[in-house]
Protein backbone atom coordinates (compact mmCIF):
# COMPACT_ATOMS: atom_id res chain seq x y z
CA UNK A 1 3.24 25.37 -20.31
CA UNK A 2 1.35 27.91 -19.05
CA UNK A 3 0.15 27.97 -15.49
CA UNK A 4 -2.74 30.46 -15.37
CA UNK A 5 -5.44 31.17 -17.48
CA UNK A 6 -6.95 35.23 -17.62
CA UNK A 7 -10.35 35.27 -20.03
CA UNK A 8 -10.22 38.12 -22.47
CA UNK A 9 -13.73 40.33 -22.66
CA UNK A 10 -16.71 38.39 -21.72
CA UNK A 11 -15.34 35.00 -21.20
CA UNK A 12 -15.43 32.84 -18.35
CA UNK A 13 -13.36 29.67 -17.34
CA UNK A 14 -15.48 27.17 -15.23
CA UNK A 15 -14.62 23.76 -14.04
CA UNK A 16 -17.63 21.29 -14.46
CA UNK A 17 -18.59 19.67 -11.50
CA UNK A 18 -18.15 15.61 -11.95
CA UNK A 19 -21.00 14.44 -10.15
CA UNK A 20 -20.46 11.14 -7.69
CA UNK A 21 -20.68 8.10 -9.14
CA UNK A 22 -21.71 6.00 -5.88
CA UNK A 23 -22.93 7.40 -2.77
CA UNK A 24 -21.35 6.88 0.67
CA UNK A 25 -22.55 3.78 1.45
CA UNK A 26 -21.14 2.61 -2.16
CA UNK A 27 -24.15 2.03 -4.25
CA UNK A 28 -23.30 2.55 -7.66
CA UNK A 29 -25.40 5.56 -9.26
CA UNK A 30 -26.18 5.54 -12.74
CA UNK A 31 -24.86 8.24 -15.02
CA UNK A 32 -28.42 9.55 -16.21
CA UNK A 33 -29.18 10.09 -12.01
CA UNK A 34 -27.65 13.20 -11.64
CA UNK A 35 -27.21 14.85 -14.94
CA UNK A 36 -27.01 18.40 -14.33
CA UNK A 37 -24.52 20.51 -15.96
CA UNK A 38 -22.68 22.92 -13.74
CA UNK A 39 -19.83 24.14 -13.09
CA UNK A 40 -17.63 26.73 -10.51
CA UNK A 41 -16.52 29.51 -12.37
CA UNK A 42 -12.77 29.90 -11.40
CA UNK A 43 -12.05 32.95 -13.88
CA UNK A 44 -13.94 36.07 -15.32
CA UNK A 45 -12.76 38.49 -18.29
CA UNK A 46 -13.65 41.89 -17.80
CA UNK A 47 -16.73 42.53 -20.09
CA UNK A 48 -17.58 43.85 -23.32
CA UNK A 49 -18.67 46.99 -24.85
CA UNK A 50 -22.01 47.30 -26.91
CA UNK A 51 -22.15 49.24 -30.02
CA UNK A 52 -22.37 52.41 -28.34
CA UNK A 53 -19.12 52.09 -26.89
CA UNK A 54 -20.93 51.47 -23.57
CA UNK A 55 -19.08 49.12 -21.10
CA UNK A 56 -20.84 45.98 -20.15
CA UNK A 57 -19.75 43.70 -17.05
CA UNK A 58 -19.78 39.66 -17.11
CA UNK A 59 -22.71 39.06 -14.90
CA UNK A 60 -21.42 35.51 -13.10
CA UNK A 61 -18.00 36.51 -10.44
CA UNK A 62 -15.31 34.23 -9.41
CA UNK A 63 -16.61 31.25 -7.22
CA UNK A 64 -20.07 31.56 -8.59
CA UNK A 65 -21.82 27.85 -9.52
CA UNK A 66 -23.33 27.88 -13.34
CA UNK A 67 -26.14 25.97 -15.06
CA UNK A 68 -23.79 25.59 -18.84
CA UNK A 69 -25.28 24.14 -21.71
CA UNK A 70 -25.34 20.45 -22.67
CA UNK A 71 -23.21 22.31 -25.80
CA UNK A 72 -20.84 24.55 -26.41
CA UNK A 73 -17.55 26.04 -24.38
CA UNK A 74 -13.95 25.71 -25.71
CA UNK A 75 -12.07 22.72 -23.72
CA UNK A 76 -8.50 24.09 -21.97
CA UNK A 77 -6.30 22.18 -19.92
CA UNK A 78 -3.74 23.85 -17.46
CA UNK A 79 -1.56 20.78 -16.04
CA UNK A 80 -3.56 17.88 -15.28
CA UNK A 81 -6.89 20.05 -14.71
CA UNK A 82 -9.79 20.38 -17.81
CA UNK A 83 -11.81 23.12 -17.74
CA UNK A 84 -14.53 24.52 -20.17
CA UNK A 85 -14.39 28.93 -21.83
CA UNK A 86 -17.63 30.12 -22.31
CA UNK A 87 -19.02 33.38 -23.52
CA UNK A 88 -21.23 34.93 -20.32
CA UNK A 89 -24.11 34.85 -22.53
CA UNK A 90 -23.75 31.12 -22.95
CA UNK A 91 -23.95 30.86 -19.85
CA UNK A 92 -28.02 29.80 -18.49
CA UNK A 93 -27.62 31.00 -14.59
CA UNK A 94 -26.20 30.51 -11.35
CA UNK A 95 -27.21 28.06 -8.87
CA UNK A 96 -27.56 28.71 -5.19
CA UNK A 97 -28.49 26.34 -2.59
């Protein structure tokens, strides 16, 4: 089984983010609460070229957090971890804090 996972062109391998499900205190949160889909991207392909031949770089780097679509993404697993391939231009933005 393979062990590492390196995106071809403009793909990118993210991990969603699970958010909690109770708080610290250990009231229960409900699922709708905190429904925001993002992720860390753990792996970026290269890029792509255009029709020109021109090179064109993913825009999102290792380590970046994502806003992904409700939608979409091909589901991988790599030993006991699931994580989500999506096209860079799937991809809505990054979030910073």
């Amino acid at each position: 089984m393979a062990k590492r996972l390196v995106p071809l062109l403009n793909r990118v391998l993210v991990e969603r983010i699970v958010p909690p499900s109770k708080t610290t205190t250990g009231i229960l949160l409900p699922e709708k609460s905190a429904k925001l889909n993002s992720g860390k991207v753990i792996a970026v392909g290269p890029g792509t070229r255009d029709k020109e031949g021109s090179f064109i770089p993913a825009t999102v780097k290792e380590g970046d957090t994502v806003l992904l679509p409700e939608y979409g993404g091909t589901e991988v697993r790599l030993g006991d971890k699931e994580y989500h391939l999506y096209r860079d231009e799937d991809i809505l933005g990054t979030l910073h804090d």
